[in-house]
Protein backbone atom coordinates (compact mmCIF):
# COMPACT_ATOMS: atom_id res chain seq x y z
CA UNK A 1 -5.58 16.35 11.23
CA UNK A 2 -6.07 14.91 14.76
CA UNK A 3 -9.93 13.42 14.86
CA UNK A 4 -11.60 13.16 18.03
CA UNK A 5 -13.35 10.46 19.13
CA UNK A 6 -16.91 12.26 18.06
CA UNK A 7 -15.81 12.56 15.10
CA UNK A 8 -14.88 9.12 14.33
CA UNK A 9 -17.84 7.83 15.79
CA UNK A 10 -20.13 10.37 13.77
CA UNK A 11 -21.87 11.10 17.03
CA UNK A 12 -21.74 12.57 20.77
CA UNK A 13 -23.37 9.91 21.89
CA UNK A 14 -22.51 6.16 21.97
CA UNK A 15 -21.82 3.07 24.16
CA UNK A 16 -19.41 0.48 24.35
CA UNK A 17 -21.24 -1.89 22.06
CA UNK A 18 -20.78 0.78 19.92
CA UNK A 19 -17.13 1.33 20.70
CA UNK A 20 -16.60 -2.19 20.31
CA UNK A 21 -18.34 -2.34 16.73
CA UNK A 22 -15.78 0.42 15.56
CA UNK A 23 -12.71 -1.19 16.81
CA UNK A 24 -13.55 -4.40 15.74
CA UNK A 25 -13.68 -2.66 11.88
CA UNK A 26 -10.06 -1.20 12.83
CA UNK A 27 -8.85 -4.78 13.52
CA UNK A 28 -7.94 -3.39 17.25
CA UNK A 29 -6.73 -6.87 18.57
CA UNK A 30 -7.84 -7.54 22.51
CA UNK A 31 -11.39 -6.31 22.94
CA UNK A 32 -12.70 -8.38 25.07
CA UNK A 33 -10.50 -7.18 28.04
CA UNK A 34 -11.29 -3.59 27.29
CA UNK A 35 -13.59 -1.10 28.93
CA UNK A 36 -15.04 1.74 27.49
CA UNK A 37 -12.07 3.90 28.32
CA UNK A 38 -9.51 1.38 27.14
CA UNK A 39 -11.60 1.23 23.50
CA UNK A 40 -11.67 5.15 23.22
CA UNK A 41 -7.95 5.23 23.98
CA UNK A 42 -7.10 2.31 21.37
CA UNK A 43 -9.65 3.84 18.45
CA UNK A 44 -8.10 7.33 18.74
CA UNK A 45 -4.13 5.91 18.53
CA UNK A 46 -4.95 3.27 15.69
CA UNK A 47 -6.97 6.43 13.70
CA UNK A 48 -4.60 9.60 14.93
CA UNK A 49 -1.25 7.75 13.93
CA UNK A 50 -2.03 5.64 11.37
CA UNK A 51 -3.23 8.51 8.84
CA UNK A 52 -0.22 10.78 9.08
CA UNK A 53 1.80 9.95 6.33
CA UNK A 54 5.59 10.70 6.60
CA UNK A 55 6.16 14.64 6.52
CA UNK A 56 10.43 14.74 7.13
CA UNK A 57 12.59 15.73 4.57
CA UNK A 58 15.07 12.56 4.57
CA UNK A 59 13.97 9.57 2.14
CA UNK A 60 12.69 6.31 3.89
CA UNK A 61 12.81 3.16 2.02
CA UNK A 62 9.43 1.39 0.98
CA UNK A 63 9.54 -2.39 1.63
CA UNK A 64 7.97 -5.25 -0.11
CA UNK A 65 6.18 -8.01 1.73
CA UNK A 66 5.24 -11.06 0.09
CA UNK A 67 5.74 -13.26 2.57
CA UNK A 68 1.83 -13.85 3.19
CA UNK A 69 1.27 -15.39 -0.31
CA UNK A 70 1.48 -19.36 0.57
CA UNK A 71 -1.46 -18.56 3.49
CA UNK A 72 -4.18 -17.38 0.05
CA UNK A 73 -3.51 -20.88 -1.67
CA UNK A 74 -6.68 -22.24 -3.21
CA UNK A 75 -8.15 -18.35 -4.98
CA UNK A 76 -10.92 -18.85 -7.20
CA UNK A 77 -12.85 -15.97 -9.05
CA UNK A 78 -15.47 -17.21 -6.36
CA UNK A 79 -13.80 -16.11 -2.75
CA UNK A 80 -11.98 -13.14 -4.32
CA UNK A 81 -13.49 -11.02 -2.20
CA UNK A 82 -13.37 -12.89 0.76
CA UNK A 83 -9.54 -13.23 0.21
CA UNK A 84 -9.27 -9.48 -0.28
CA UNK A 85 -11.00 -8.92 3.32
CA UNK A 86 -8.38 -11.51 4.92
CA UNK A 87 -5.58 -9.26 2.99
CA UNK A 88 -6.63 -6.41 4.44
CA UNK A 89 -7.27 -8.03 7.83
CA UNK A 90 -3.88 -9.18 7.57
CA UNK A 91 -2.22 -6.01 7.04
CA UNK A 92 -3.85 -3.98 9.53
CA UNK A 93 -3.45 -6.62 12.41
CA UNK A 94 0.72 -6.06 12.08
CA UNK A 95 2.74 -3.35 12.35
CA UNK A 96 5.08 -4.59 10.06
CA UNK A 97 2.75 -3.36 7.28
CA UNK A 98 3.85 0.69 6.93
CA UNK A 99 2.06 3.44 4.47
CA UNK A 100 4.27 3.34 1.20
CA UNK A 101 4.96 -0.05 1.64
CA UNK A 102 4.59 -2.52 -1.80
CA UNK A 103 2.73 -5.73 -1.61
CA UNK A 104 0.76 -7.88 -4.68
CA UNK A 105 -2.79 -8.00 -4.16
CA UNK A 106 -5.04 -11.32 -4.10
CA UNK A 107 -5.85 -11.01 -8.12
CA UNK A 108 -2.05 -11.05 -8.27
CA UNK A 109 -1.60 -13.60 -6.13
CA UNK A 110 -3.69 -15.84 -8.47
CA UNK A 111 -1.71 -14.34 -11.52
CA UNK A 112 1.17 -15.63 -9.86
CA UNK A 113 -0.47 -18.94 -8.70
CA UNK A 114 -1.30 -19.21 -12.88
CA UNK A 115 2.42 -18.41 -13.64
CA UNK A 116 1.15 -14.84 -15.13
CA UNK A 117 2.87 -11.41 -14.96
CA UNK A 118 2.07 -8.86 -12.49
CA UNK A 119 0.75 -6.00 -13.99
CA UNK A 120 0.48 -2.27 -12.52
CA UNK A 121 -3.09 -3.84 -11.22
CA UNK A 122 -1.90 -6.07 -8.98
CA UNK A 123 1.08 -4.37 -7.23
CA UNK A 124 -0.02 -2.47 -4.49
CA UNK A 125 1.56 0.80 -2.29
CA UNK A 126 -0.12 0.55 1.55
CA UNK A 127 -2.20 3.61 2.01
CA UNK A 128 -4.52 4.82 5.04
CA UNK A 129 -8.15 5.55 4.61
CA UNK A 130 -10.79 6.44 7.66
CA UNK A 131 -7.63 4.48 10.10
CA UNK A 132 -7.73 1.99 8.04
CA UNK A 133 -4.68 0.77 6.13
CA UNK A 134 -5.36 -0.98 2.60
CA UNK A 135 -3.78 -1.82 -0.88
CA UNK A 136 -4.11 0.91 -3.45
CA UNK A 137 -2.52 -0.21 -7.64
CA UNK A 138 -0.13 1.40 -8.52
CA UNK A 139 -1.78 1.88 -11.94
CA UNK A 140 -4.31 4.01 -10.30
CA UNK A 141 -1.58 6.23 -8.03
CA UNK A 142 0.01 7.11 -11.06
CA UNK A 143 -3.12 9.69 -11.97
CA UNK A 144 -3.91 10.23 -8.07
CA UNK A 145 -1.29 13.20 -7.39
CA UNK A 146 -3.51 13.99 -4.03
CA UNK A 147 -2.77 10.25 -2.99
CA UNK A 148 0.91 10.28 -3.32
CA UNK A 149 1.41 13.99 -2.15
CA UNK A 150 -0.33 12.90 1.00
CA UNK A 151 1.23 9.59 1.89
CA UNK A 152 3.90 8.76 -0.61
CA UNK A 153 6.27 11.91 -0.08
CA UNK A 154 9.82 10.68 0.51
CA UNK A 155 9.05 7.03 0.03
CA UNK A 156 12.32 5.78 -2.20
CA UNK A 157 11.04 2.07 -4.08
CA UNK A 158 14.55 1.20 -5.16
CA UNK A 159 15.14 -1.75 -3.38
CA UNK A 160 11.05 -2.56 -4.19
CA UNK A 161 12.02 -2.80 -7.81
CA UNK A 162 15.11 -4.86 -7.81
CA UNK A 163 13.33 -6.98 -5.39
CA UNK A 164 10.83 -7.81 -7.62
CA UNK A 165 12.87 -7.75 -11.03
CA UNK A 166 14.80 -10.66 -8.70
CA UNK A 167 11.75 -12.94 -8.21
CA UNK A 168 8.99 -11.88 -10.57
CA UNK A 169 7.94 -11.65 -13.80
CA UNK A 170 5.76 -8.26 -14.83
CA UNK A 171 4.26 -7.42 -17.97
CA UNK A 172 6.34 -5.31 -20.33
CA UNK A 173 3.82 -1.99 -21.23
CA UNK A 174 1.82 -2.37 -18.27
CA UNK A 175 4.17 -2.86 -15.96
CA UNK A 176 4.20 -1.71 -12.22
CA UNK A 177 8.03 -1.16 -11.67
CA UNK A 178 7.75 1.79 -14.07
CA UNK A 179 4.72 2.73 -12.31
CA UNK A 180 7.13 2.99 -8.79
CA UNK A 181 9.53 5.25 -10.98
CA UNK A 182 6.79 7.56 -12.06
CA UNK A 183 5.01 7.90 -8.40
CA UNK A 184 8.46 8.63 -7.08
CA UNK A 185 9.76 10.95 -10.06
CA UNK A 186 6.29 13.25 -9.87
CA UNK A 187 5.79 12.77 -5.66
CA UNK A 188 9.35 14.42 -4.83
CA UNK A 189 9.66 16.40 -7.93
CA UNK A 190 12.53 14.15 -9.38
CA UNK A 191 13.27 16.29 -12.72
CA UNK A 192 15.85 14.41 -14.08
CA UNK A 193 14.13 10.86 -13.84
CA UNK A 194 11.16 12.47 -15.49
CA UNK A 195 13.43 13.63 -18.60
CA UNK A 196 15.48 9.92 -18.43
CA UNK A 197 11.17 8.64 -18.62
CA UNK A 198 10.42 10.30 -21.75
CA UNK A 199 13.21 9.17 -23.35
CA UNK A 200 12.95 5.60 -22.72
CA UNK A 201 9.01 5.92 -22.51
CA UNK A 202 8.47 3.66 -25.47
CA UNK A 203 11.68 1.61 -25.62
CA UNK A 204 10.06 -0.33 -23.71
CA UNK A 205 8.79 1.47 -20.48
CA UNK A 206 11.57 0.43 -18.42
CA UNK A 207 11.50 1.05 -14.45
CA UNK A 208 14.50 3.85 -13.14
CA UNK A 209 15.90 3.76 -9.97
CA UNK A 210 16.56 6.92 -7.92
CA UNK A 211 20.03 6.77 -8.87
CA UNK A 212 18.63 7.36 -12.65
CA UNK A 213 19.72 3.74 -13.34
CA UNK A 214 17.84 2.14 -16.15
CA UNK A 215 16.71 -1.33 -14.76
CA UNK A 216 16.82 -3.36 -18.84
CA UNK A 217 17.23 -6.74 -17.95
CA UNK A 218 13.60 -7.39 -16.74
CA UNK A 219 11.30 -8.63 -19.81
């Protein structure tokens, strides 16, 4: 639903200090040359488009983006959260960075750094909250139907998991390939690949591709 600008500011009444406060939270780049019309204008595109999620009936193809890792060298348990804010920075300052896209998250980027699987933790689909776009685990999408109905409908993670199965290494019964079959299988009502799940659920739980492929050669 379209918001207006009340109601993303909570209020009828505000300035452009205010203004600039909220789109310097959207990571709106070029504030300083902005007047109060400009801001309104830029808040109510970045919130209005960025929170519909796709609604056609043709599958689009989720990408995976890992091509940010080598600029969050150095994690430590210490500036975990600071690296998480730069993350999310980072994906909300380019376009590149679509709802239902895949990327690892900074705790996986230090599993990774430590020569560690990924697990269905660390691998992240792109959703939009409050114009906002951030990394939500796949572990946690799996049980979050209202999620994926909303802004995962259509998305096809195919070329996600052999991606991944090319370059990574992910842990066997936690593993967030399978997690991309089940979010697609449930979200678009994908009968078949549910049945083809259950039977190799505990074999181990290997990742299927919308084809009903059974990706084996991964652990």
């Amino acid at each position: 639903m379209t918001q207006t600008i009340e109601q993303i500011m909570n209020t009828g009444t505000y300035n452009r200090y205010d203004l600039l406060k909220k789109a310097k939270s959207l990571f709106i780049k070029g504030l300083n040359i902005m007047n109060k019309e400009d801001l309104i204008k830029n808040i109510l595109k970045r919130v209005n488009i960025t929170n519909k999620p796709y609604s056609g009936n043709e599958e689009i193809k989720a990408e995976f983006h890992d091509d940010y890792i080598d600029k969050f060298c150095k994690i430590t348990q210490n500036n975990l959260k600071k690296k998480e804010e730069l993350l999310i920075k980072l994906i909300n300052e380019d376009e590149k960075y679509k709802i239902g896209d895949v990327i690892i998250n900074v705790v996986g980027i230090l599993k990774n750094q430590l020569y560690e699987p990924l697990n269905d933790d660390v691998l992240c689909c792109i959703i939009e909250i409050g114009g906002l776009r951030y990394p939500y685990p796949c572990s946690s999408l799996v049980s979050n139907r209202g999620v994926c109905d909303n802004y995962l409908k259509n998305v096809n993670y195919d070329d996600v998991i052999c991606k991944i199965v090319d370059k990574y290494t992910v842990e066997e019964y936690y593993s967030p390939l399978r997690c991309l079959t089940h979010i697609y299988a449930y979200t678009n009502n994908k009968i078949s690949i549910q049945e083809q799940m259950n039977e190799v659920e505990y074999d181990p739980p290997y990742p299927i591709l919308s084809t009903g492929e059974v990706i084996r050669d991964i652990y």
